[in-house]
N, C-alpha and C. Protein backbone atom coordinates (compact mmCIF):
# COMPACT_ATOMS: atom_id res chain seq x y z
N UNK A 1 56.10 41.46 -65.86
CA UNK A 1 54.92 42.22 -66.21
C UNK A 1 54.25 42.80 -64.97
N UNK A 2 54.42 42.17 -64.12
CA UNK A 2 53.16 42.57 -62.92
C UNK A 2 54.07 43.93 -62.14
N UNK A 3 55.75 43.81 -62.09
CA UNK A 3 56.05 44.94 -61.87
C UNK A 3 55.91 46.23 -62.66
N UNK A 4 55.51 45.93 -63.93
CA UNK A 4 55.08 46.89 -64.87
C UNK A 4 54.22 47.72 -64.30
N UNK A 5 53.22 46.58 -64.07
CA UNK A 5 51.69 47.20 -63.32
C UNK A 5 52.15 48.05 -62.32
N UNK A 6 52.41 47.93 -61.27
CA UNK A 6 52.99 48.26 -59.85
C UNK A 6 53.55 49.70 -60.65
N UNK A 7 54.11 50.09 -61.32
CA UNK A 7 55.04 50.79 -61.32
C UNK A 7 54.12 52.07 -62.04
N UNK A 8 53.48 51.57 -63.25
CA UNK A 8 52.47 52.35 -63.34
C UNK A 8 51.14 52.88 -62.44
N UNK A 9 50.99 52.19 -61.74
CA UNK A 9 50.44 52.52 -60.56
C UNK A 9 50.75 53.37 -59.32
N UNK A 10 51.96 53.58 -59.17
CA UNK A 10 52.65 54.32 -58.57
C UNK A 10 53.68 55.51 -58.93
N UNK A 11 53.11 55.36 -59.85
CA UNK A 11 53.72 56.70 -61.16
C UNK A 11 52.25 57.69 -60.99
N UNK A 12 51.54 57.73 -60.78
CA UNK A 12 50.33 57.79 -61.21
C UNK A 12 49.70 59.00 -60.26
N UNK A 13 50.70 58.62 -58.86
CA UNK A 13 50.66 59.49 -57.89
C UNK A 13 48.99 58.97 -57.06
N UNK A 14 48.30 60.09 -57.11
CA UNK A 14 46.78 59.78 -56.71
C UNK A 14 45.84 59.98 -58.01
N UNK A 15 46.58 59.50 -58.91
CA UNK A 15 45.57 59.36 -60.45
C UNK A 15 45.36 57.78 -60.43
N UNK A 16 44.23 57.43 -60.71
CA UNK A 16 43.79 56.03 -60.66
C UNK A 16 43.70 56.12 -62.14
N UNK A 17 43.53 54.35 -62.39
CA UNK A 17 43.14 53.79 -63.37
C UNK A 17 42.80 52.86 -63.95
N UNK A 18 42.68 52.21 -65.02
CA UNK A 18 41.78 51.06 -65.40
C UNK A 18 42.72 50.36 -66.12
N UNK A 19 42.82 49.32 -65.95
CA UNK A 19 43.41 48.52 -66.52
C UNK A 19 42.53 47.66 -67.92
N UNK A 20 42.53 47.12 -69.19
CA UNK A 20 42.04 46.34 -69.27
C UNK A 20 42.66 44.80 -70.04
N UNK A 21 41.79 43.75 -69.93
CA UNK A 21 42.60 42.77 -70.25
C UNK A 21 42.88 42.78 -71.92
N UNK A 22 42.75 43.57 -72.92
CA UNK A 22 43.47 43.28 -74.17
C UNK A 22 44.04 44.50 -74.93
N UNK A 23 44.68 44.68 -75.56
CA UNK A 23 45.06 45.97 -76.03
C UNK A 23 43.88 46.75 -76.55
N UNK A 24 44.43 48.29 -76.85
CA UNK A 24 42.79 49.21 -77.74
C UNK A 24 41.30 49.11 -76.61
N UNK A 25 42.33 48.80 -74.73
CA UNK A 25 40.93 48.91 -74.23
C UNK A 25 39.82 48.29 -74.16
N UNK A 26 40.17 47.00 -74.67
CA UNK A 26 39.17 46.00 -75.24
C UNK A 26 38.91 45.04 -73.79
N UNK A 27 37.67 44.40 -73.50
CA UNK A 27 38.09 43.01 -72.95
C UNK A 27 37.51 43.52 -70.92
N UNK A 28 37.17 42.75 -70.48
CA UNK A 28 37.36 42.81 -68.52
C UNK A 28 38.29 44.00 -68.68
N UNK A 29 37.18 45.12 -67.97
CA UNK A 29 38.00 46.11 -67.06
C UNK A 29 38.67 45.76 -65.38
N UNK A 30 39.58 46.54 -64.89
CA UNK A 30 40.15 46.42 -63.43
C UNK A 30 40.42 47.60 -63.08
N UNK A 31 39.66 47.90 -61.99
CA UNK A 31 40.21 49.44 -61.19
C UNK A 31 41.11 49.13 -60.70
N UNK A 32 42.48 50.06 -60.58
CA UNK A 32 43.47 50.09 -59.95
C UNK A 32 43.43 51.34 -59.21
N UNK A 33 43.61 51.17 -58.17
CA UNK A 33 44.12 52.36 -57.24
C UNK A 33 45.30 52.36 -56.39
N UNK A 34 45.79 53.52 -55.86
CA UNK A 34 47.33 52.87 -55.77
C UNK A 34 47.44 52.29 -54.80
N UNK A 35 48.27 51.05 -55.07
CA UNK A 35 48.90 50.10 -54.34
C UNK A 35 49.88 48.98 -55.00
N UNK A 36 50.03 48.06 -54.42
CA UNK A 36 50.83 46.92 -54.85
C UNK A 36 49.87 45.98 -56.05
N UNK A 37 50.16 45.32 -56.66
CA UNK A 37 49.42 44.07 -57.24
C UNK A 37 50.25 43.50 -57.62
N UNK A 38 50.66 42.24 -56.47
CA UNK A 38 51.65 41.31 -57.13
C UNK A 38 51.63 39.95 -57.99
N UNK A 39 49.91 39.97 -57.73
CA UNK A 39 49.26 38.85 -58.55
C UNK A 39 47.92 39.36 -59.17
N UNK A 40 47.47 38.31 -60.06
CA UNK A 40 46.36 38.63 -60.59
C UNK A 40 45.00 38.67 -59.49
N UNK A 41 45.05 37.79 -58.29
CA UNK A 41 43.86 38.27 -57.60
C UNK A 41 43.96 39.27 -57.18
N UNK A 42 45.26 39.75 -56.56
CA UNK A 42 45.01 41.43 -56.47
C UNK A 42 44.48 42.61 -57.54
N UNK A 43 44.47 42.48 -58.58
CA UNK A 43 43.70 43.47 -59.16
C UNK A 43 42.56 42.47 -59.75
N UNK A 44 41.77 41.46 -59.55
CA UNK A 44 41.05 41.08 -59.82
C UNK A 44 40.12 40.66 -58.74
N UNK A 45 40.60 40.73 -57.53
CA UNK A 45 39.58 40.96 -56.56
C UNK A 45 39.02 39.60 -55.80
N UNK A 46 37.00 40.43 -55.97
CA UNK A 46 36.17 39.31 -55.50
C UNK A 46 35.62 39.19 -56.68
N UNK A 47 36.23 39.30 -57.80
CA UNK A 47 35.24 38.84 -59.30
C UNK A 47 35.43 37.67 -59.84
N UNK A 48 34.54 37.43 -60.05
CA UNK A 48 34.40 35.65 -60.73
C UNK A 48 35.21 35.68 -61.98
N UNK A 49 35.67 36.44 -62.58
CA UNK A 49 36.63 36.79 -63.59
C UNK A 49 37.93 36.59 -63.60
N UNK A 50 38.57 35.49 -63.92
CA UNK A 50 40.25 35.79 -63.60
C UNK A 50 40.85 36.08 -64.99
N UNK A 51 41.79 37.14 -64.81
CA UNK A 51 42.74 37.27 -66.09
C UNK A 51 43.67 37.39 -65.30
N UNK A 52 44.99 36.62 -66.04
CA UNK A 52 46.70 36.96 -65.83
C UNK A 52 47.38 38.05 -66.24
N UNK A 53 45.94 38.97 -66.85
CA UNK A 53 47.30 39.28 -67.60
C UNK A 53 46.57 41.30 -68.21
N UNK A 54 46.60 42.37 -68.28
CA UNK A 54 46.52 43.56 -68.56
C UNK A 54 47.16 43.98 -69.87
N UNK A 55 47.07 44.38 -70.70
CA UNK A 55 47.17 44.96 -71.81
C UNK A 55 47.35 46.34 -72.70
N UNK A 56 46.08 47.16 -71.59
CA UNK A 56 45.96 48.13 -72.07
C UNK A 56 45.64 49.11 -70.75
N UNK A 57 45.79 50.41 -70.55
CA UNK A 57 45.81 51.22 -69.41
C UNK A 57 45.32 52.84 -69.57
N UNK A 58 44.43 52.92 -68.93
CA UNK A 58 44.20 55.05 -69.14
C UNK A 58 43.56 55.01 -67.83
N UNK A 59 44.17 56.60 -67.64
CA UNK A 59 43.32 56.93 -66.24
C UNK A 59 42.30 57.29 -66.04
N UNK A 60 41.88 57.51 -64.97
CA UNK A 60 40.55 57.62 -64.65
C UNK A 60 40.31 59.01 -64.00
N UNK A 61 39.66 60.16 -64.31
CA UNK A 61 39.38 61.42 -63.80
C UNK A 61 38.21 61.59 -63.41
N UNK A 62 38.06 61.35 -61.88
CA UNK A 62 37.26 61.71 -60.71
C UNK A 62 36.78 63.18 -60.27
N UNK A 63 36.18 62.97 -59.40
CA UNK A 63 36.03 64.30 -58.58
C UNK A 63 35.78 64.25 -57.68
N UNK A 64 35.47 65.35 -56.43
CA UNK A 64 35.98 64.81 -54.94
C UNK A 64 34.85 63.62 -54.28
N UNK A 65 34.75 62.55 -53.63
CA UNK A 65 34.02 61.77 -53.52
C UNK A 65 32.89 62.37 -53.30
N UNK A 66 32.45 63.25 -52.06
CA UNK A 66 31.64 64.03 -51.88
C UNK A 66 30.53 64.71 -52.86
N UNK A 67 31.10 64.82 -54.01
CA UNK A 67 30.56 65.71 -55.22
C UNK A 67 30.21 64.42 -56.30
N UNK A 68 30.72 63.18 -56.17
CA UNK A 68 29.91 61.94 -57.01
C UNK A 68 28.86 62.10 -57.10
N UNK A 69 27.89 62.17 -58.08
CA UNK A 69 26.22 61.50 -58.42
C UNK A 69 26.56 61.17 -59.44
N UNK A 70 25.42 59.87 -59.43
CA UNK A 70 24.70 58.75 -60.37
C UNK A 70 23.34 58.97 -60.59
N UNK A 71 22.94 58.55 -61.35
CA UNK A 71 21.38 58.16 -61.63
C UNK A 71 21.20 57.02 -62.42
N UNK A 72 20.67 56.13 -61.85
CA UNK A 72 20.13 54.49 -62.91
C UNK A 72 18.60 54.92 -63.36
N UNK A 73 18.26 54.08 -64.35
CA UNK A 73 17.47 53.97 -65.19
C UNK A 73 17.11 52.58 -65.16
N UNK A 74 15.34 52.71 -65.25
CA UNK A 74 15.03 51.28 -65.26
C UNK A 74 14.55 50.75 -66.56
N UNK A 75 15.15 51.64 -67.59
CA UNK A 75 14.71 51.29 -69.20
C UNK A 75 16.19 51.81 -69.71
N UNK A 76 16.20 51.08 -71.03
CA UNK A 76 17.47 51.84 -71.87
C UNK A 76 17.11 53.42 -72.45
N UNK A 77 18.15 53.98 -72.93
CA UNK A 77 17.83 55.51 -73.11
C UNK A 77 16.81 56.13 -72.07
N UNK A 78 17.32 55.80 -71.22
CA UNK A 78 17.07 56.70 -70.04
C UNK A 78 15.42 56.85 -69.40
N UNK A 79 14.90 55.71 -69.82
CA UNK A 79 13.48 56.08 -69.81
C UNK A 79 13.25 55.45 -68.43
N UNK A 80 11.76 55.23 -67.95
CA UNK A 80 11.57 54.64 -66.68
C UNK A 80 11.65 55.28 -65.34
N UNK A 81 11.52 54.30 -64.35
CA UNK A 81 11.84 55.08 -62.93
C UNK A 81 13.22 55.78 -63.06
N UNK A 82 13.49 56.23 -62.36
CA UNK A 82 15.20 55.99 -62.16
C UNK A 82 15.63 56.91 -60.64
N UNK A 83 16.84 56.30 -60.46
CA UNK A 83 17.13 56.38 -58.85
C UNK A 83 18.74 57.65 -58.84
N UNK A 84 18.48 58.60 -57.85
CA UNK A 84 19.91 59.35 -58.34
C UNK A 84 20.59 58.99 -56.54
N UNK A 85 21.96 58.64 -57.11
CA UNK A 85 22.81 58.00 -56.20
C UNK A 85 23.63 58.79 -55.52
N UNK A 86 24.27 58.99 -54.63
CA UNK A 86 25.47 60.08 -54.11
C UNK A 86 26.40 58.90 -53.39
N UNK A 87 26.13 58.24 -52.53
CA UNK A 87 26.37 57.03 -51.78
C UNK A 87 27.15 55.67 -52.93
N UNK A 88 28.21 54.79 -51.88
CA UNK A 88 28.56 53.97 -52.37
C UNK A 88 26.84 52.60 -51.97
N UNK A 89 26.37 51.46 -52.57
CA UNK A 89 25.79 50.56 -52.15
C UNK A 89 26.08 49.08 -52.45
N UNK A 90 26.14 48.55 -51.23
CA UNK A 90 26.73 47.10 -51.88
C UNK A 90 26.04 46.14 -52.10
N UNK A 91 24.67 46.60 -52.19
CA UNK A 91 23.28 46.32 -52.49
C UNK A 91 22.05 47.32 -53.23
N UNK A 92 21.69 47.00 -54.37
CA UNK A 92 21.29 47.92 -54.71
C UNK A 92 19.98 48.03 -54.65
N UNK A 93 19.78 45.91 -53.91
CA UNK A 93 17.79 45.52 -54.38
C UNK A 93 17.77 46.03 -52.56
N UNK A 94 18.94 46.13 -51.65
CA UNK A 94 18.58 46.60 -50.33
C UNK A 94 18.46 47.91 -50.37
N UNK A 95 19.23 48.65 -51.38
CA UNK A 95 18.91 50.27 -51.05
C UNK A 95 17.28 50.67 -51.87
N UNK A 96 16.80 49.21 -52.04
CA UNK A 96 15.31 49.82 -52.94
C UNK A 96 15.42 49.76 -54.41
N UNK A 97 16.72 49.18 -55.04
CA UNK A 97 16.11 49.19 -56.81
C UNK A 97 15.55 47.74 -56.55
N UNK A 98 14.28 47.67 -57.67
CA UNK A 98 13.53 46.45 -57.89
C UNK A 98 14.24 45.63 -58.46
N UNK A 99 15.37 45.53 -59.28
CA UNK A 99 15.90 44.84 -60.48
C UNK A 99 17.30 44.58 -60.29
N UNK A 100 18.00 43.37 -60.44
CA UNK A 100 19.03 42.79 -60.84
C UNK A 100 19.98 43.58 -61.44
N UNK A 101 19.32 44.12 -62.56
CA UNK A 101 19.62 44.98 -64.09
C UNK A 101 19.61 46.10 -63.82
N UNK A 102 20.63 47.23 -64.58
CA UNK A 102 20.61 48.75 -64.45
C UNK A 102 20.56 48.70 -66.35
N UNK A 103 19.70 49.14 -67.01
CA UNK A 103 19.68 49.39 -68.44
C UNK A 103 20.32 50.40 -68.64
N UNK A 104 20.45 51.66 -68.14
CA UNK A 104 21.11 52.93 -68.75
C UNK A 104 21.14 53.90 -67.42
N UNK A 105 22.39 54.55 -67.57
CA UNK A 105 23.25 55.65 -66.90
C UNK A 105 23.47 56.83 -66.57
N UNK A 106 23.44 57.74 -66.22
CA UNK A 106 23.87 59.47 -66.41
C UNK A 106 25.00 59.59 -64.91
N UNK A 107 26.30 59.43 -65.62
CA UNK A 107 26.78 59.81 -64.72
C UNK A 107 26.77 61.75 -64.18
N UNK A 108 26.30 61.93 -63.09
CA UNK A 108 26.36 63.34 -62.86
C UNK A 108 27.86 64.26 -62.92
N UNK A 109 28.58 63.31 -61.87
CA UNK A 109 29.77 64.10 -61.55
C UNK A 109 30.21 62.62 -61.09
N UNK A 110 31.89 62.86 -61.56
CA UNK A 110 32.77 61.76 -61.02
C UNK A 110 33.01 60.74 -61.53
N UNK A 111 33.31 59.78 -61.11
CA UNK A 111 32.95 58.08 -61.78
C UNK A 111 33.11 57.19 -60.66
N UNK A 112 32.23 56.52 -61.62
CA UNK A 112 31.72 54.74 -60.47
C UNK A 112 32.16 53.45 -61.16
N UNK A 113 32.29 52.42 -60.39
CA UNK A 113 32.46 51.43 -60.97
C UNK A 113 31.12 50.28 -60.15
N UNK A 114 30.50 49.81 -61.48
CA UNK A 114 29.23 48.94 -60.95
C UNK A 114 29.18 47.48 -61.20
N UNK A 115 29.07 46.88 -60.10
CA UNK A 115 29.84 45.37 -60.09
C UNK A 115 28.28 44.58 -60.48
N UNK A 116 28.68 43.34 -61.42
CA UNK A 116 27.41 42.09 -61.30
C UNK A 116 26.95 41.66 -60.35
N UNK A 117 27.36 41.64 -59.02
CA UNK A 117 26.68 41.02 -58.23
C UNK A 117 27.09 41.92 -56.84
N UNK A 118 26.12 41.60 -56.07
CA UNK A 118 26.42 42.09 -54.60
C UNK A 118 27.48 42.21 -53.88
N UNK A 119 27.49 42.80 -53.18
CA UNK A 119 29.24 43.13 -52.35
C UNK A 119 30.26 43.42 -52.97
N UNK A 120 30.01 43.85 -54.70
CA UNK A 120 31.29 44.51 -55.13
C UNK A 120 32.05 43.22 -55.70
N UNK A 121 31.15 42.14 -56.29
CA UNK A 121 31.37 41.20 -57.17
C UNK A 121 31.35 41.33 -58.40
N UNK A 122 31.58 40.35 -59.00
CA UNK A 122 31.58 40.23 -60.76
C UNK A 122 32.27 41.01 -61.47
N UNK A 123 31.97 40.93 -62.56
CA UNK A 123 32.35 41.97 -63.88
C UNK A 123 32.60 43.48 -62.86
N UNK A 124 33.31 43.94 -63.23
CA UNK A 124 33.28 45.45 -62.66
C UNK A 124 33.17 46.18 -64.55
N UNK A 125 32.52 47.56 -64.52
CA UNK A 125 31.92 48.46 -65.31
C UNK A 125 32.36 49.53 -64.91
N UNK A 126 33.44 50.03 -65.27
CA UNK A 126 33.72 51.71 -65.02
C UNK A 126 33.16 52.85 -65.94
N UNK A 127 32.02 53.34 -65.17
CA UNK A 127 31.25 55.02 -65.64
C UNK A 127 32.11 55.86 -65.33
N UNK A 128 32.72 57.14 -66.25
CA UNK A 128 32.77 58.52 -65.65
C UNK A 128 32.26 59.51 -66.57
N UNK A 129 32.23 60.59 -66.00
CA UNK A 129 31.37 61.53 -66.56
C UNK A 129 32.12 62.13 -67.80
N UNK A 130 33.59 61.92 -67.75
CA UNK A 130 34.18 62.29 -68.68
C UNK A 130 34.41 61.67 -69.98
N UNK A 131 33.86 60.58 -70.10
CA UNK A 131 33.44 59.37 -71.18
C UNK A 131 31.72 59.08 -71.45
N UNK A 132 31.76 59.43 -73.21
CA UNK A 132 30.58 58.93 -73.27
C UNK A 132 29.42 60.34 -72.91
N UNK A 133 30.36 61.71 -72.34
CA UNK A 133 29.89 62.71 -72.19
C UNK A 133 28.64 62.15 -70.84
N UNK A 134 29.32 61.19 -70.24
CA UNK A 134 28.44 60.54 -68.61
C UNK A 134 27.18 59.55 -69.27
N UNK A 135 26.79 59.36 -70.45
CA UNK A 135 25.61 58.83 -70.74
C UNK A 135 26.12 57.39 -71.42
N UNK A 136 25.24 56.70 -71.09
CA UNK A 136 25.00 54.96 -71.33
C UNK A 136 24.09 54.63 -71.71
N UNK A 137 23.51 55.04 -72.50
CA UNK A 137 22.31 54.64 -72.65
C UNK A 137 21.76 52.49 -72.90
N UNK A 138 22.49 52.57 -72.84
CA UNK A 138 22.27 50.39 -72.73
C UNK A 138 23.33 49.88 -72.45
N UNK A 139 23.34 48.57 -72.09
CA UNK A 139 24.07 48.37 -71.39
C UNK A 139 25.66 47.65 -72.49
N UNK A 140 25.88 47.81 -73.77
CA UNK A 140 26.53 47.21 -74.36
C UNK A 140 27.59 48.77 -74.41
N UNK A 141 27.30 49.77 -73.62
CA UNK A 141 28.29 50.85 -73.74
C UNK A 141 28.88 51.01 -72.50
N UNK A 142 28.73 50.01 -71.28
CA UNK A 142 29.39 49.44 -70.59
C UNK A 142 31.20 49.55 -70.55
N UNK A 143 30.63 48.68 -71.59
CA UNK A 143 32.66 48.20 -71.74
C UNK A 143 32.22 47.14 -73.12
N UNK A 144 33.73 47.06 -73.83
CA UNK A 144 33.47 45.89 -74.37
C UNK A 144 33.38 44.83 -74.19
N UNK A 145 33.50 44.08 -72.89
CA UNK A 145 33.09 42.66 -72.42
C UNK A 145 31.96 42.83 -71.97
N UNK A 146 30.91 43.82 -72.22
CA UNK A 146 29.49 43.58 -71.10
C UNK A 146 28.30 42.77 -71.94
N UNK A 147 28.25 41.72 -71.22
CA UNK A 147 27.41 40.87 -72.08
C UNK A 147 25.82 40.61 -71.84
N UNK A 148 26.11 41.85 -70.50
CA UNK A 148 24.22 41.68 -69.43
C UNK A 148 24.16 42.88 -68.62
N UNK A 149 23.29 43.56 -68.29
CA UNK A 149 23.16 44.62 -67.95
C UNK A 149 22.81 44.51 -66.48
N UNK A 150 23.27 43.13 -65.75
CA UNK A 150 22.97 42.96 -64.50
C UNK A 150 24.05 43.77 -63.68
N UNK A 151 23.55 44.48 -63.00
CA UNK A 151 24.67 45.24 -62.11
C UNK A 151 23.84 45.32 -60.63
N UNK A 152 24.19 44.85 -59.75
CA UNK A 152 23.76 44.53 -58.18
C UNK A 152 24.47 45.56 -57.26
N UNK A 153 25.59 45.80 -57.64
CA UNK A 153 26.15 47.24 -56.53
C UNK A 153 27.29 48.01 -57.14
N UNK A 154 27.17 48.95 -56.49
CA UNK A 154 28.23 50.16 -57.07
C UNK A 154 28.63 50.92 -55.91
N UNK A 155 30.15 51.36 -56.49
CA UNK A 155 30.85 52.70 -55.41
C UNK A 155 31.54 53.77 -56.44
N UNK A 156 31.73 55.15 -55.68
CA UNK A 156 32.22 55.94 -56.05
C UNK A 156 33.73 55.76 -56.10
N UNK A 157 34.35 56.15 -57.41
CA UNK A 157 35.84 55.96 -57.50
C UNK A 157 36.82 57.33 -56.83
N UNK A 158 37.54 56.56 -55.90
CA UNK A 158 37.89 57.96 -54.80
C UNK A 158 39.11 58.52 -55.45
N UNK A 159 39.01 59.73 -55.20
CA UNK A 159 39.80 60.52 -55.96
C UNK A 159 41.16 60.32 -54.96
């Protein structure tokens, strides 16, 4: 199986993509970008999450890093302060958001993936603008494993 992975990954050329752990897309997402993954911590990272095992797969359509924006929201449906991003942060209460929590989304251009905890930990959450028409409005449109709307840092997914 894991050469499966590998192989689709390198089929892929410079098209990235998401892996997730159950079929129909369901379950812990995993960014893949190309390289090797000969085990499960390699595509599972620094996340407190371990799965053995991938299921289901679609790519991911970016745009040039440069041209990424975000905007968080400090209410669901978009209400509240909210902060517009261009930058990767591996802190989000150091770049100035007050909150743990991101309630809702607008991706501008591109896609991000926004981790539970600092330094590009936890759950990872893949946004792109081409899903969802870029909007999130709460945090259960996440993914289907998102069980909390805590998201502590995010980066732009490089094309």
């Amino acid at each position: 199986f894991q050469l499966e992975i590998a192989a689709i990954v390198h089929m892929a050329g410079s098209c990235l993509w998401v892996g997730y752990e159950y079929p129909e897309f369901q379950g812990q997402q995993f960014i893949l970008e190309k390289g090797d993954y000969a085990c499960y911590q390699a595509w599972s990272g620094n996340s407190s999450y371990r799965t053995e095992h991938m299921l289901s797969f679609r790519p991911i359509k970016c745009a040039k890093h440069s041209d990424s924006k975000i905007t968080l929201y400090e209410c669901e449906d978009f209400m509240g302060s909210k902060f517009e991003m261009c930058e990767d942060y591996p802190s989000l209460q150091a770049m100035g958001w007050c909150s743990k929590e991101v309630p809702s989304i607008k991706v501008n251009s591109g896609a991000w993936v926004g981790y539970q905890f600092p330094g590009y930990r936890g759950y990872q959450y893949i946004y792109e603008r081409d899903r969802h028409q870029g909007e999130y409005r709460c945090y259960n449109e996440y993914g289907t494993q998102a069980h909390t709307n805590q998201i502590q840092s995010m980066r732009r997914i490089q094309q």
